[in-house]
C-alpha atoms as a PDB file:
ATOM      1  CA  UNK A   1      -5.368 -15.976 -13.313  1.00  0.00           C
ATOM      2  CA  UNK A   2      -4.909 -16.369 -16.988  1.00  0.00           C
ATOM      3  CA  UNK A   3      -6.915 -13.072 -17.402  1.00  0.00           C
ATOM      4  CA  UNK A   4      -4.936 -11.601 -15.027  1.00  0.00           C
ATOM      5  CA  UNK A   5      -1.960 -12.115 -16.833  1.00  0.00           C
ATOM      6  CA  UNK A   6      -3.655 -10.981 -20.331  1.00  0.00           C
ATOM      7  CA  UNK A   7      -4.167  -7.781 -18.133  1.00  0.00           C
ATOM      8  CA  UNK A   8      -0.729  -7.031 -17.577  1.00  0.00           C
ATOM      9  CA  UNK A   9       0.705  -7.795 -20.709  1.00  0.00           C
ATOM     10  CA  UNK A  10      -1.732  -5.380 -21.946  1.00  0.00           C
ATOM     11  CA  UNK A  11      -0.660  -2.783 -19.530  1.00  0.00           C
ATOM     12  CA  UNK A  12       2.913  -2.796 -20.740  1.00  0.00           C
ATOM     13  CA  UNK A  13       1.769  -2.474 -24.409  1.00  0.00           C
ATOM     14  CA  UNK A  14      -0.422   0.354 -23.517  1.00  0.00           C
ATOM     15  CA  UNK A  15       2.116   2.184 -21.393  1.00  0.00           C
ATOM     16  CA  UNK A  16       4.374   1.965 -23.950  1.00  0.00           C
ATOM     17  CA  UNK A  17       1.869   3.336 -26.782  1.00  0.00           C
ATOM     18  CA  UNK A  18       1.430   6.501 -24.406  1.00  0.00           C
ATOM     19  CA  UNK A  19       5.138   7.051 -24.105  1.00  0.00           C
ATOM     20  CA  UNK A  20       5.485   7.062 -27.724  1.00  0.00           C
ATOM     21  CA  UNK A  21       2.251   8.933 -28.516  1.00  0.00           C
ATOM     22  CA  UNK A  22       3.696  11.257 -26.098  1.00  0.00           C
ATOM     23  CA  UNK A  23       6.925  11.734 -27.661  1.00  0.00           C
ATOM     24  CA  UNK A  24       4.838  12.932 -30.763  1.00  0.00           C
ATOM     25  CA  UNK A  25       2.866  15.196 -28.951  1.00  0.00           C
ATOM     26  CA  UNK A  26       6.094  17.102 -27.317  1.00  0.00           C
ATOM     27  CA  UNK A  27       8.176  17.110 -30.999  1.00  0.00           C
ATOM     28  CA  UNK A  28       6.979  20.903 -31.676  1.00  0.00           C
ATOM     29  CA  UNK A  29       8.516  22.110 -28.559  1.00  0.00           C
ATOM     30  CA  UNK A  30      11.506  20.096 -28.932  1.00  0.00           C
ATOM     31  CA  UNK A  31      12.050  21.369 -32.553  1.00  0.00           C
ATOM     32  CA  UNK A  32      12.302  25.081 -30.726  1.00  0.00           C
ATOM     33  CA  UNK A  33      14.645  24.081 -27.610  1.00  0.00           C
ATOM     34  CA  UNK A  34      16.943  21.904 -30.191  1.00  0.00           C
ATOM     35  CA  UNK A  35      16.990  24.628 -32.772  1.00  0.00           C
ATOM     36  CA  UNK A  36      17.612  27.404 -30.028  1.00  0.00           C
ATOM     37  CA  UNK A  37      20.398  25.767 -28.486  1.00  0.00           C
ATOM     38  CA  UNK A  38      22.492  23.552 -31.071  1.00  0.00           C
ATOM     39  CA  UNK A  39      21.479  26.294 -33.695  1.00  0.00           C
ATOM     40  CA  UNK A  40      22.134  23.628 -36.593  1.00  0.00           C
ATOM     41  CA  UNK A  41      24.880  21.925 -36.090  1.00  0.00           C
ATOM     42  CA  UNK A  42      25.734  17.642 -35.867  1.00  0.00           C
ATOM     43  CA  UNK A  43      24.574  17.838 -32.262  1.00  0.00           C
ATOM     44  CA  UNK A  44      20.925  18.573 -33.574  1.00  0.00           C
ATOM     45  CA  UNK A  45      20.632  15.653 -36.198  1.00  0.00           C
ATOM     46  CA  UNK A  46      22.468  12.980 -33.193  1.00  0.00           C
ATOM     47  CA  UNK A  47      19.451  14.354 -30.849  1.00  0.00           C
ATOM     48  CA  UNK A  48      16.691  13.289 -33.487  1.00  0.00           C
ATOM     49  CA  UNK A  49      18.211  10.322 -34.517  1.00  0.00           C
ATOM     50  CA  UNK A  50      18.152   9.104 -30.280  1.00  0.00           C
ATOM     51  CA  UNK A  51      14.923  10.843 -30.152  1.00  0.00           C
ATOM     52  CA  UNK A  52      13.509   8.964 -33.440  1.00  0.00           C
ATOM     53  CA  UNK A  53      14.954   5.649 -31.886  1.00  0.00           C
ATOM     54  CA  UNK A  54      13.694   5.641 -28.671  1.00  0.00           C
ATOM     55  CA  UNK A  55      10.513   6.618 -29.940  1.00  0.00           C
ATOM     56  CA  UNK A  56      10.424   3.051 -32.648  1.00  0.00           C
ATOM     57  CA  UNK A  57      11.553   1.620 -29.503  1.00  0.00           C
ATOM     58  CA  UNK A  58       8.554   2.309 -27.646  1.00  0.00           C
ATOM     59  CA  UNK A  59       5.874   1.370 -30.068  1.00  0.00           C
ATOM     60  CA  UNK A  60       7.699  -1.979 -31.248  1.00  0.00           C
ATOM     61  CA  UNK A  61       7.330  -2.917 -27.475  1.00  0.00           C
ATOM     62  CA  UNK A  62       3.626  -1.382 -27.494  1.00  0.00           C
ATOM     63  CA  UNK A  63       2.777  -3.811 -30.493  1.00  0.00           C
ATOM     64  CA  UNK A  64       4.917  -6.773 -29.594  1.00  0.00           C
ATOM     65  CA  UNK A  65       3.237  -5.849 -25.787  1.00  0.00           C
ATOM     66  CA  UNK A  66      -0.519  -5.634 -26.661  1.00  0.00           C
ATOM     67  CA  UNK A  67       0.254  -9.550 -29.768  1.00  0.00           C
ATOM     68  CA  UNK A  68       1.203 -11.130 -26.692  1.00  0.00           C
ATOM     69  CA  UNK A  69      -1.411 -10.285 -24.565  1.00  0.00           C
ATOM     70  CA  UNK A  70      -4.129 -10.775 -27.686  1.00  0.00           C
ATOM     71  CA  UNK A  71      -2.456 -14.457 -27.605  1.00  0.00           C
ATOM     72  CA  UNK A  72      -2.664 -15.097 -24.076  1.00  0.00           C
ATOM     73  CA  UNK A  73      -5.866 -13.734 -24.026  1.00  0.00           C
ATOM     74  CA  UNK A  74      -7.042 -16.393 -26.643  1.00  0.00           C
ATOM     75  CA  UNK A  75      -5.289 -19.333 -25.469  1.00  0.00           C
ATOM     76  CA  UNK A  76      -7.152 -18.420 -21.556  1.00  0.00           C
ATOM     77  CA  UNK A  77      -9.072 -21.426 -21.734  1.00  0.00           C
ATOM     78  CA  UNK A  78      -7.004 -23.924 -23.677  1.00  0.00           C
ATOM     79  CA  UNK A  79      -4.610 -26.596 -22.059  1.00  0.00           C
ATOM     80  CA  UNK A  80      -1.856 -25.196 -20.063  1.00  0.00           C
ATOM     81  CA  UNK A  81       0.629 -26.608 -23.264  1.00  0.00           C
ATOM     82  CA  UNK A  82      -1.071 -23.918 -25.608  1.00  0.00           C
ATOM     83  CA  UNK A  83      -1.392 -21.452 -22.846  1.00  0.00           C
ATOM     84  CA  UNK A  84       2.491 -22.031 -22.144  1.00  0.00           C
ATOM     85  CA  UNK A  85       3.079 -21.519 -26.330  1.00  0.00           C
ATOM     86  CA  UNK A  86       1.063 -18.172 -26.062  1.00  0.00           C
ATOM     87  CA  UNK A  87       3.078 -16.869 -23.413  1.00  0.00           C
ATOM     88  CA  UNK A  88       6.242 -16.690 -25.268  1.00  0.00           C
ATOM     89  CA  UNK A  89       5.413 -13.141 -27.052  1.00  0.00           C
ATOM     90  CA  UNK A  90       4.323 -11.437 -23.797  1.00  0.00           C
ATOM     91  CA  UNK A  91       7.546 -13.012 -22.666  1.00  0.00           C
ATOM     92  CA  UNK A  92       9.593 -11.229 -25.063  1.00  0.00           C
ATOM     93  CA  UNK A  93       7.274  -8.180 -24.180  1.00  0.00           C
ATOM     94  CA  UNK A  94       8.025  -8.143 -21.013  1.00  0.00           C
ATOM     95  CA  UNK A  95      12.093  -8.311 -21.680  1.00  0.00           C
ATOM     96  CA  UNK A  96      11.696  -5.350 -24.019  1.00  0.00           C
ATOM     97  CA  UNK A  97      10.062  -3.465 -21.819  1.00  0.00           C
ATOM     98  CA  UNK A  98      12.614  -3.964 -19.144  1.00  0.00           C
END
């Protein structure tokens, strides 16, 4: 069960990764539609600042995601004390991700 739960922690990191790597991947074609429709003005620099955010957003919770499982993963076959002190990054992970 303590696997298990490595697992998942993991999953959220890794879905979170591919969101962001995503993001990068698509920022060509947003650089035409932005350009073609705000041609320039404040609306185009708000739309990359919430695009550059969200983006942070998503690897922060990839990283803090894929620490917390390497921790639980570690602590799998120590007393349930350390195992309980490992969970508290996935924790977090999983609260960012929500």
């Amino acid at each position: 069960m303590r696997i298990f739960k490595s697992l998942l922690v993991s999953l959220i990191g890794l879905t979170a990764l591919m969101y962001a790597l995503q993001n990068l991947a698509d920022v060509p074609a947003m650089r035409q539609q932005i350009a073609a429709e705000t041609s320039g003005n404040a609306a185009s620099a708000a739309s990359w600042v919430g695009f550059g955010l969200i983006t942070l957003c998503q690897f922060a919770i990839g990283a803090v995601a894929l620490k917390g499982a390497w921790d639980l993963f570690v602590a799998r076959k120590e007393t349930a004390e350390k195992f309980k002190e490992a969970k508290s990054v996935a924790v977090w992970a999983g609260g960012l991700a929500l």
